[in-house]
N, C-alpha and C. Protein backbone atom coordinates (compact mmCIF):
# COMPACT_ATOMS: atom_id res chain seq x y z
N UNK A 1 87.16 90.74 119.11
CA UNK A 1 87.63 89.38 119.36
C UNK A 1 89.08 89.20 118.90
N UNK A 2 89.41 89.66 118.04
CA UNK A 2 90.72 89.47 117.11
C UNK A 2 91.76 90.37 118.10
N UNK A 3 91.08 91.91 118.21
CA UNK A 3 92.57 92.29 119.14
C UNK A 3 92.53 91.89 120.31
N UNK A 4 91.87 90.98 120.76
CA UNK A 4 91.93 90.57 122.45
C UNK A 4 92.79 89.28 122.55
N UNK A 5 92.83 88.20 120.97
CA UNK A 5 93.60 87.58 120.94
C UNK A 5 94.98 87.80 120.85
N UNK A 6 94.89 88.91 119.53
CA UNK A 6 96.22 89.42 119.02
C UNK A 6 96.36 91.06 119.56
N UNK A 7 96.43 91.75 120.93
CA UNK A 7 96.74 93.15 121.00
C UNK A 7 98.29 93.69 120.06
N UNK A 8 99.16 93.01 120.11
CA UNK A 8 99.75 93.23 119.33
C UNK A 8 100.08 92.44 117.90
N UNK A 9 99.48 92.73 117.09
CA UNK A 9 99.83 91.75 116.01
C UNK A 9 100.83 91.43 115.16
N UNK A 10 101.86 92.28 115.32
CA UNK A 10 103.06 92.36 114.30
C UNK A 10 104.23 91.96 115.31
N UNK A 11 103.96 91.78 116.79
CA UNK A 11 104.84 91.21 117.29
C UNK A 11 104.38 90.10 117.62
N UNK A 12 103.17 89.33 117.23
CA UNK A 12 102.73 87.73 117.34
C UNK A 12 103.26 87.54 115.57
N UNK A 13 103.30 88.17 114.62
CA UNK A 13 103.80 87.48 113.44
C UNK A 13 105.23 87.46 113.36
N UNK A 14 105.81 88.64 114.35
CA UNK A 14 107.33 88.44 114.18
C UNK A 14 108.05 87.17 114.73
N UNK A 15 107.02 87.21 115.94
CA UNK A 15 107.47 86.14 116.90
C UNK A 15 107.24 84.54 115.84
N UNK A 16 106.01 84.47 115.74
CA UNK A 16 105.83 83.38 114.53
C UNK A 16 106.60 83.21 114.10
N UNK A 17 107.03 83.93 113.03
CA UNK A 17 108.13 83.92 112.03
C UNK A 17 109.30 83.66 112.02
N UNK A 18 110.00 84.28 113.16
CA UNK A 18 111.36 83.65 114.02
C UNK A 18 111.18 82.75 114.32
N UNK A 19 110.25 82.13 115.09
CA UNK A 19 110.03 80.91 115.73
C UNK A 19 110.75 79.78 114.67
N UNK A 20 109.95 79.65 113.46
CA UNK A 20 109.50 78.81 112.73
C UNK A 20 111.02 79.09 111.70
N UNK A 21 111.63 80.37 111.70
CA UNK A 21 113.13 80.36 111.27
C UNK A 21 113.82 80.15 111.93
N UNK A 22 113.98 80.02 113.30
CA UNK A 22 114.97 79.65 113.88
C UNK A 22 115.28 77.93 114.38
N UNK A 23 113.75 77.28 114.22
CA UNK A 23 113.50 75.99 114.35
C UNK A 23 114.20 75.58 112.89
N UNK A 24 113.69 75.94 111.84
CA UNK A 24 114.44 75.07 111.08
C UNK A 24 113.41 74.32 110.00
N UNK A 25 112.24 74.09 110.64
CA UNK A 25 111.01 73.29 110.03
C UNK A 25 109.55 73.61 110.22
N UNK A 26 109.21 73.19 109.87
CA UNK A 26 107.66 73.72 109.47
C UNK A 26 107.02 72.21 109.35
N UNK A 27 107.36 71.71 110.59
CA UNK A 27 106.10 70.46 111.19
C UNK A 27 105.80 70.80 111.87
N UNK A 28 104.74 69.84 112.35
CA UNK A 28 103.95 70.28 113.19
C UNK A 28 103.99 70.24 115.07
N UNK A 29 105.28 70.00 115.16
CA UNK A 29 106.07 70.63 116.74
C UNK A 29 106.78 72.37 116.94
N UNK A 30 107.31 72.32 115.66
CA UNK A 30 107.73 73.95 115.39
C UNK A 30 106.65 75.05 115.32
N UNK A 31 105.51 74.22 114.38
CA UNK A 31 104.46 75.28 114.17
C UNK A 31 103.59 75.46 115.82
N UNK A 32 103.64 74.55 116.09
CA UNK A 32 102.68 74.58 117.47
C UNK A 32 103.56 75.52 118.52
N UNK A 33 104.70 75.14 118.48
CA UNK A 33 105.11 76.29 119.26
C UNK A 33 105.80 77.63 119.18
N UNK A 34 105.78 77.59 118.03
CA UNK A 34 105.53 79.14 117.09
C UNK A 34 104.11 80.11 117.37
N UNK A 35 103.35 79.14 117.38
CA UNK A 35 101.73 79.55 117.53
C UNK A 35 101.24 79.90 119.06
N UNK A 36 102.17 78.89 119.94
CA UNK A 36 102.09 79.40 121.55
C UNK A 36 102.35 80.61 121.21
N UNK A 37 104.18 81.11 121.23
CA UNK A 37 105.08 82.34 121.30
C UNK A 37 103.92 83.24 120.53
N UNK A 38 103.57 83.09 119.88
CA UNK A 38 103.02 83.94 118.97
C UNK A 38 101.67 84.53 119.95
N UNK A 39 100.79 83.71 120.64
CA UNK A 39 99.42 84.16 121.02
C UNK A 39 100.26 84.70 122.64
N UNK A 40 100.29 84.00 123.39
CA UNK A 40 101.23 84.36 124.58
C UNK A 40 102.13 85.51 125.01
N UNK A 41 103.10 85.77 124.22
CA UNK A 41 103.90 86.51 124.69
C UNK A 41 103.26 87.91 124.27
N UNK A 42 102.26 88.22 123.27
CA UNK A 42 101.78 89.64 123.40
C UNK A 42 100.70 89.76 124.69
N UNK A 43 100.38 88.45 125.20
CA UNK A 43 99.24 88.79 126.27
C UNK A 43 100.46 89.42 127.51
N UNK A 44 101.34 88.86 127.52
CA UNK A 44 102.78 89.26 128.56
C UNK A 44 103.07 90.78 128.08
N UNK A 45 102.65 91.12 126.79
CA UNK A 45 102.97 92.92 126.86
C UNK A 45 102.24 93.50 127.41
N UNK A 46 100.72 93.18 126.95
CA UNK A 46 99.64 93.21 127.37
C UNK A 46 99.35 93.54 128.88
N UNK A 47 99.93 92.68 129.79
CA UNK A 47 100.13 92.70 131.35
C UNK A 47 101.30 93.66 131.33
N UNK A 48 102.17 94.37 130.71
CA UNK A 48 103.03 95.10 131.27
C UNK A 48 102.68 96.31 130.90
N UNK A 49 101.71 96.13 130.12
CA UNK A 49 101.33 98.18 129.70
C UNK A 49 101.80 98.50 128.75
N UNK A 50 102.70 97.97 127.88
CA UNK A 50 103.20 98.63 127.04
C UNK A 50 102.62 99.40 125.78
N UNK A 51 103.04 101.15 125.89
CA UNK A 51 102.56 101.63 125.35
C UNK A 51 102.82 101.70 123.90
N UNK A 52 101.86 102.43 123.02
CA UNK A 52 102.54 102.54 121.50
C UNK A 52 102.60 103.76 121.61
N UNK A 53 104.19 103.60 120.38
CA UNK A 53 104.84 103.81 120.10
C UNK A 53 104.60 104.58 118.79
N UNK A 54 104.25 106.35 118.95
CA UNK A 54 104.64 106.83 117.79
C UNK A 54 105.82 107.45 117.17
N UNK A 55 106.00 107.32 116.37
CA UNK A 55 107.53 107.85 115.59
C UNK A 55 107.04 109.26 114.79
N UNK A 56 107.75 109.88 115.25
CA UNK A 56 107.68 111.10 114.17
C UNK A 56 107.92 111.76 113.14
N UNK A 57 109.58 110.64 112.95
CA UNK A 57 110.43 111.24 112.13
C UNK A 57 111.23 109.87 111.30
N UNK A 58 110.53 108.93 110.67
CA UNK A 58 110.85 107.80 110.15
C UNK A 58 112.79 107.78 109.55
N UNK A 59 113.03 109.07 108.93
CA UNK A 59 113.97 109.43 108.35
C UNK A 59 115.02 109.99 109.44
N UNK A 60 114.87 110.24 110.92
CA UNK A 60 115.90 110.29 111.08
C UNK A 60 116.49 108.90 112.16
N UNK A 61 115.91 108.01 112.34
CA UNK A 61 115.47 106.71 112.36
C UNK A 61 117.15 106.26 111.67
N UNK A 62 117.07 106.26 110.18
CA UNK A 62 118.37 106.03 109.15
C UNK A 62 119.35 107.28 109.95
N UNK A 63 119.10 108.22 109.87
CA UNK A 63 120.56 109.06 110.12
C UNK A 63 120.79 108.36 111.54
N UNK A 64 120.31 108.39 112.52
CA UNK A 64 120.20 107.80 113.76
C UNK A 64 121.38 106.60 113.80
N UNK A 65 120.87 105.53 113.22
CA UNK A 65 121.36 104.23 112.92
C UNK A 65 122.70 104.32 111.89
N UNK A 66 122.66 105.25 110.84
CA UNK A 66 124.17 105.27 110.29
C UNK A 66 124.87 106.03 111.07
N UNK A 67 124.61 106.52 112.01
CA UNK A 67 125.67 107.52 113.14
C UNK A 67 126.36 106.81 114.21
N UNK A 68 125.47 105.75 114.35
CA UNK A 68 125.62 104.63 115.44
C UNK A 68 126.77 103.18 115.05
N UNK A 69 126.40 103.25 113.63
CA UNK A 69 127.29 102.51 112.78
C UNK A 69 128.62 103.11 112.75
N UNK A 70 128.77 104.51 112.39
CA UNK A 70 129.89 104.90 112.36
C UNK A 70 130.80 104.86 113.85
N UNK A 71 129.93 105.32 114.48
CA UNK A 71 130.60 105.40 115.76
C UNK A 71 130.92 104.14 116.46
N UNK A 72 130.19 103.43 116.49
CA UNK A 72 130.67 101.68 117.13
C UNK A 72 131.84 101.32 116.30
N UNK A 73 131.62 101.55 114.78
CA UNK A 73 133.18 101.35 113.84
C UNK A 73 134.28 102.10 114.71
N UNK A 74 134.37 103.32 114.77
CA UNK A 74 135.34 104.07 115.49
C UNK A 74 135.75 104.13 116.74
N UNK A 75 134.77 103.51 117.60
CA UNK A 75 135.08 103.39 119.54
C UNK A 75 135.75 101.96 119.25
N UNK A 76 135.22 100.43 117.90
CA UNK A 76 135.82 99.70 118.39
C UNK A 76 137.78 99.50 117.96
N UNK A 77 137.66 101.02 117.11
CA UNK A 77 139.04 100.93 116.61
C UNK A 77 139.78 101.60 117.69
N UNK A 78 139.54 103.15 117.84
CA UNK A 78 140.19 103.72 119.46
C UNK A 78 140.57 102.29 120.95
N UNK A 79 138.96 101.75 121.23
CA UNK A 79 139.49 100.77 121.70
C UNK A 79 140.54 99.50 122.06
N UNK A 80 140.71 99.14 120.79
CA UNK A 80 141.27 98.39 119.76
C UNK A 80 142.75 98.96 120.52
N UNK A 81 143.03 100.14 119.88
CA UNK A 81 144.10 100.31 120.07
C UNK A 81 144.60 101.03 121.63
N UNK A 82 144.09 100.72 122.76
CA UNK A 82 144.15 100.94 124.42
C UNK A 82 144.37 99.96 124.47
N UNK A 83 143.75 98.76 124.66
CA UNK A 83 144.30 97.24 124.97
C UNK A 83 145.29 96.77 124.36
N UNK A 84 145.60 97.03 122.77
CA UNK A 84 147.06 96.69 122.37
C UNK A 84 147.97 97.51 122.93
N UNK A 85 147.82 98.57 123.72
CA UNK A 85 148.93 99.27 124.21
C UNK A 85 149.36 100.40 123.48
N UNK A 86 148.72 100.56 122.39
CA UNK A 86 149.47 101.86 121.29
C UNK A 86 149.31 102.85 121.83
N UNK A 87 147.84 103.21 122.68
CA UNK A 87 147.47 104.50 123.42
C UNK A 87 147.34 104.26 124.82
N UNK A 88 148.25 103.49 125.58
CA UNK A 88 147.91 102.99 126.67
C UNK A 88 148.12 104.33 127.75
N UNK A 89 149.28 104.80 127.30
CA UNK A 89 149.97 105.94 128.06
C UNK A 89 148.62 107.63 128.02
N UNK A 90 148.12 107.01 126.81
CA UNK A 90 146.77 108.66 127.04
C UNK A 90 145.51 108.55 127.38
N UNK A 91 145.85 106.97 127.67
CA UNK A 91 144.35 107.05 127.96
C UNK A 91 143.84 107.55 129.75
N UNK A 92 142.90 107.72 129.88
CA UNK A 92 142.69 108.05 131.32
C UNK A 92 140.83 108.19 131.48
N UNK A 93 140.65 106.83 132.47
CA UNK A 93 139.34 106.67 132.20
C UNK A 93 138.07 107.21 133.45
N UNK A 94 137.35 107.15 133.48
CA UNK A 94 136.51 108.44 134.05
C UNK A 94 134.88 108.54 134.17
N UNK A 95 134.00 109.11 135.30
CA UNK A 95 132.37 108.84 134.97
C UNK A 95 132.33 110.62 134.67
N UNK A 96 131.35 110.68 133.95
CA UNK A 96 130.55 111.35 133.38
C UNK A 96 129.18 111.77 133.70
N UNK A 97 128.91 113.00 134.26
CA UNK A 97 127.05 113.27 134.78
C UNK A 97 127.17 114.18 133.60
N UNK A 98 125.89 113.29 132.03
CA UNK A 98 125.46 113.80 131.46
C UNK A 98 123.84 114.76 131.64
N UNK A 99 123.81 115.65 131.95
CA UNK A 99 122.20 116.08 131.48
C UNK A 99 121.48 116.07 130.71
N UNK A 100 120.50 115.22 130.51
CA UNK A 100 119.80 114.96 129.45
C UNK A 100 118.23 115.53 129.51
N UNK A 101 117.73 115.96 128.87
CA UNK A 101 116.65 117.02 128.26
C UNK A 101 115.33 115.32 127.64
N UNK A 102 115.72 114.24 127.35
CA UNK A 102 115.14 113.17 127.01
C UNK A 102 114.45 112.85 128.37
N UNK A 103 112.70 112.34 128.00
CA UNK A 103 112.31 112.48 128.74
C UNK A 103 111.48 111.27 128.66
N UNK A 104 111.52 110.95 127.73
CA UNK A 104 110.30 109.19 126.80
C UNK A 104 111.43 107.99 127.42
N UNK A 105 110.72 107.14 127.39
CA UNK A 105 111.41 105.81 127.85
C UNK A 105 111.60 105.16 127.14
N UNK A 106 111.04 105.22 126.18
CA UNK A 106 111.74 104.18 125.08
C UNK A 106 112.53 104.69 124.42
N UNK A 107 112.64 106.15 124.57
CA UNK A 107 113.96 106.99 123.82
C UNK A 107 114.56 106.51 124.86
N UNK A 108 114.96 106.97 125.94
CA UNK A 108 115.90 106.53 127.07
C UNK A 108 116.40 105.26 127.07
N UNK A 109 115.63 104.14 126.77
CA UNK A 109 116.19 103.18 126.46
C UNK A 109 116.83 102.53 125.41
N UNK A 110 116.44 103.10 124.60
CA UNK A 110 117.60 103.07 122.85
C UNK A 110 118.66 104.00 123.35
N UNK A 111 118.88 105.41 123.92
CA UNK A 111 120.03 105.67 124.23
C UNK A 111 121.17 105.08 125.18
N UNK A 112 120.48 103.96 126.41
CA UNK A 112 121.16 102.90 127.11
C UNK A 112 121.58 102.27 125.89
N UNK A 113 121.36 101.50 125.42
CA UNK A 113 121.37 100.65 124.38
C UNK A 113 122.60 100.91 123.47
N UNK A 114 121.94 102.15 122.90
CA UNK A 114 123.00 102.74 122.50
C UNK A 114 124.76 102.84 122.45
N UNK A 115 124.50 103.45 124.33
CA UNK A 115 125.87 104.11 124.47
C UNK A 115 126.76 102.73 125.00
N UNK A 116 125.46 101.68 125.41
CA UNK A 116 126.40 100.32 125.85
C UNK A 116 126.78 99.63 125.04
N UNK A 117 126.12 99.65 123.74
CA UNK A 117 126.91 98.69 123.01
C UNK A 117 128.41 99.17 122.19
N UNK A 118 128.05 100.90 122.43
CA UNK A 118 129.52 101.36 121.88
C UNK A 118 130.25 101.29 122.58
N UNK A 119 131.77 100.20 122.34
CA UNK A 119 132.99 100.07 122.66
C UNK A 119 133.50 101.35 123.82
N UNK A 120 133.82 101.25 124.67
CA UNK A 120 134.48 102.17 125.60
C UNK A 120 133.76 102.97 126.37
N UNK A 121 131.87 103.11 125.88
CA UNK A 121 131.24 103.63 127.14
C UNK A 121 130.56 102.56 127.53
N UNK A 122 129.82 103.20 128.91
CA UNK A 122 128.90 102.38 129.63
C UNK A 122 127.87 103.24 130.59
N UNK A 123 126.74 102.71 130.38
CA UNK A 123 125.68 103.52 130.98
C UNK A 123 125.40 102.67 132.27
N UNK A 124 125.67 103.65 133.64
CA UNK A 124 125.90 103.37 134.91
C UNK A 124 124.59 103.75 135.96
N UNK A 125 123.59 104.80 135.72
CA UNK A 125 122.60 105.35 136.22
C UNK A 125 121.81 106.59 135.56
N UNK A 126 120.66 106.43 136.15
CA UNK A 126 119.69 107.49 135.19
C UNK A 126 119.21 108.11 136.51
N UNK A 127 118.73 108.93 136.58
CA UNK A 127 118.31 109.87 137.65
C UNK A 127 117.04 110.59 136.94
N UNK A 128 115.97 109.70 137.27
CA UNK A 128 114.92 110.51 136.36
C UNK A 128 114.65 112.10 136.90
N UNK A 129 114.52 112.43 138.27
CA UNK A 129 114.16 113.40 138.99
C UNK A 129 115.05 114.66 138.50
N UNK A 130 115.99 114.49 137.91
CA UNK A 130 117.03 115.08 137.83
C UNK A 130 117.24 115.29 136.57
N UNK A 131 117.23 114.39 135.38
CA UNK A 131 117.55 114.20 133.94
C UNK A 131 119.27 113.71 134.08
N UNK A 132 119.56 113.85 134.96
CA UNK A 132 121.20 113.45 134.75
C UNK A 132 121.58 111.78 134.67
N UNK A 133 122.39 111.73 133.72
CA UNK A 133 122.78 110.13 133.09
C UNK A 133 124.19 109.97 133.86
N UNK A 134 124.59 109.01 134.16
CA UNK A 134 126.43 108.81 135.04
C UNK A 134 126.57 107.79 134.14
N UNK A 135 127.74 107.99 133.12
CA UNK A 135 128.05 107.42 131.98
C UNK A 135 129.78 107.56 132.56
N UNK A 136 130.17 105.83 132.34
CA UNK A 136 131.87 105.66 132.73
C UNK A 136 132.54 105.56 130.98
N UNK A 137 133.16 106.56 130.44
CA UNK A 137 133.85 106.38 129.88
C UNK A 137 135.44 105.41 129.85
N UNK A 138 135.92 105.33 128.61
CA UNK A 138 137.24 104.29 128.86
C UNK A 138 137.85 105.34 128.85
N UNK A 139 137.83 106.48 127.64
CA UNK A 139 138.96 106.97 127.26
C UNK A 139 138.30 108.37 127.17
N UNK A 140 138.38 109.24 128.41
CA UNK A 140 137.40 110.26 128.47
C UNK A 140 139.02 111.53 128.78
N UNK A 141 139.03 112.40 127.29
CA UNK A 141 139.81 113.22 127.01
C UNK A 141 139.17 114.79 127.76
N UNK A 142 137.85 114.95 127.45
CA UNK A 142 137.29 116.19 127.38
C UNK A 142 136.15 116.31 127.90
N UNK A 143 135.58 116.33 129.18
CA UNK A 143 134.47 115.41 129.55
C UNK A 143 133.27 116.81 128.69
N UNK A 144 133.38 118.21 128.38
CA UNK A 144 132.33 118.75 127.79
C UNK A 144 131.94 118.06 126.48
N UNK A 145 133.28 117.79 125.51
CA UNK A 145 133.10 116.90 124.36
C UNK A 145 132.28 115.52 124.22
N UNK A 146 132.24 114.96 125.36
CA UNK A 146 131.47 113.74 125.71
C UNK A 146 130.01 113.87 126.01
N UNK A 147 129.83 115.38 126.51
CA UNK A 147 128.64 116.00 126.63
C UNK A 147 127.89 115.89 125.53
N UNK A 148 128.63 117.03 124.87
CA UNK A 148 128.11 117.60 123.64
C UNK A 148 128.15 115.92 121.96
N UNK A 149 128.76 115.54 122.10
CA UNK A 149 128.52 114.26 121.36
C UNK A 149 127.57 113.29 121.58
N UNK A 150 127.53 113.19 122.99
CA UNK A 150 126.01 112.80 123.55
C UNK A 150 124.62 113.41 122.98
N UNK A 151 124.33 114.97 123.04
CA UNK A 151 123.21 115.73 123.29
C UNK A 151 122.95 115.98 121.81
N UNK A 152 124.36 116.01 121.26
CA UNK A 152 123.88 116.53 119.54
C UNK A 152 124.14 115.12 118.65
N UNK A 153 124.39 114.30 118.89
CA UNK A 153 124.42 112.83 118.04
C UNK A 153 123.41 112.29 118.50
N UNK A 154 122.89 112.24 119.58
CA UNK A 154 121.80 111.09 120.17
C UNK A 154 120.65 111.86 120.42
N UNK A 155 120.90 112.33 121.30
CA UNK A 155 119.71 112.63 122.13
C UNK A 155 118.76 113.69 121.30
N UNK A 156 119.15 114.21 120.58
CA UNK A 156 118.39 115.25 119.81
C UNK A 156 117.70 115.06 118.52
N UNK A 157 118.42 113.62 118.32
CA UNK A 157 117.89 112.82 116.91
C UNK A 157 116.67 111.96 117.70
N UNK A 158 117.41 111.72 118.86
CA UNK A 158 116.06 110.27 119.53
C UNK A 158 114.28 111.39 119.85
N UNK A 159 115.20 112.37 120.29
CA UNK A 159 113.72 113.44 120.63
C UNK A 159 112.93 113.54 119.43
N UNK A 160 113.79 114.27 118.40
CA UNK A 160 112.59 114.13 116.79
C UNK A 160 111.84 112.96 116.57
N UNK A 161 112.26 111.77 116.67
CA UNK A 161 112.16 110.32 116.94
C UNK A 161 110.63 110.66 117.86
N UNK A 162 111.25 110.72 119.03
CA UNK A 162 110.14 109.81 119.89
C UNK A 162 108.97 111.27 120.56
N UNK A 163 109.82 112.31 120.56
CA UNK A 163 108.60 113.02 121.36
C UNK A 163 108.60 114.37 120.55
């Protein structure tokens, strides 16, 4: 009875919980519709299939995420400095067919995620049949280097991760 209400339960308490922090109050209009979001939107996962999610490697999860930190720090400084003009003259921008060996979808989709929110790339197409990613760089010097920073920063941490 309980998981048919709640199939997912930690995303009906997250949802709760935001709800009711982002409202502001804890009367009884916030709570009620904290309590919708909360029963509702897991029946909406529910209808989409979504599978669980095992992790394999909790710890590289952190290396993962401080690599991602570093690097969004550093694409938004390179960046930074193309639009002020300091590197306007070297830059030269460009797509990219990465091959990727990632084969999980929810890895695939933390690596979208990923490479879009870092400053200067952008993830353009996936080619499942194929494994090949078409990634437009801003400032694409070395396109093997773009490879290989791809396959050994991401993709090889997301695999321990997810499969």
């Amino acid at each position: 009875m309980i998981r048919a209400l709640f199939p997912h339960p930690l995303l009906a308490l997250g949802l709760f919980v935001t709800s009711l922090l982002m409202s502001g109050s804890v009367e009884p209009p916030s709570i009620a519709l904290a309590a919708v979001l909360a029963l509702a939107t897991p029946q909406v996962m529910r209808a989409l299939d979504a599978q669980t999610i095992r992790i394999r490697s909790p710890w590289t999860i952190a290396a993962l995420a401080g690599c991602v930190v570093v690097d969004v720090l550093r694409s938004n400084w390179a960046v930074s400095a193309i639009i002020l003009g300091r590197r306007a003259h070297e830059r030269r921008s460009g797509f990219i067919h990465v091959p990727l060996d990632l084969k999980d979808r929810y890895a695939l989709a933390v690596l979208a995620v990923i490479l879009t929110a870092t400053p200067g790339t952008l993830w353009v197409e996936y080619d499942s049949a194929t494994g090949r990613l078409l990634l437009h760089v801003l400032d694409l010097v070395e396109e093997d280097d773009w490879i290989r920073l791809i396959k050994d920063r991401y993709e090889r941490r997301l695999m321990e991760i997810f499969e």
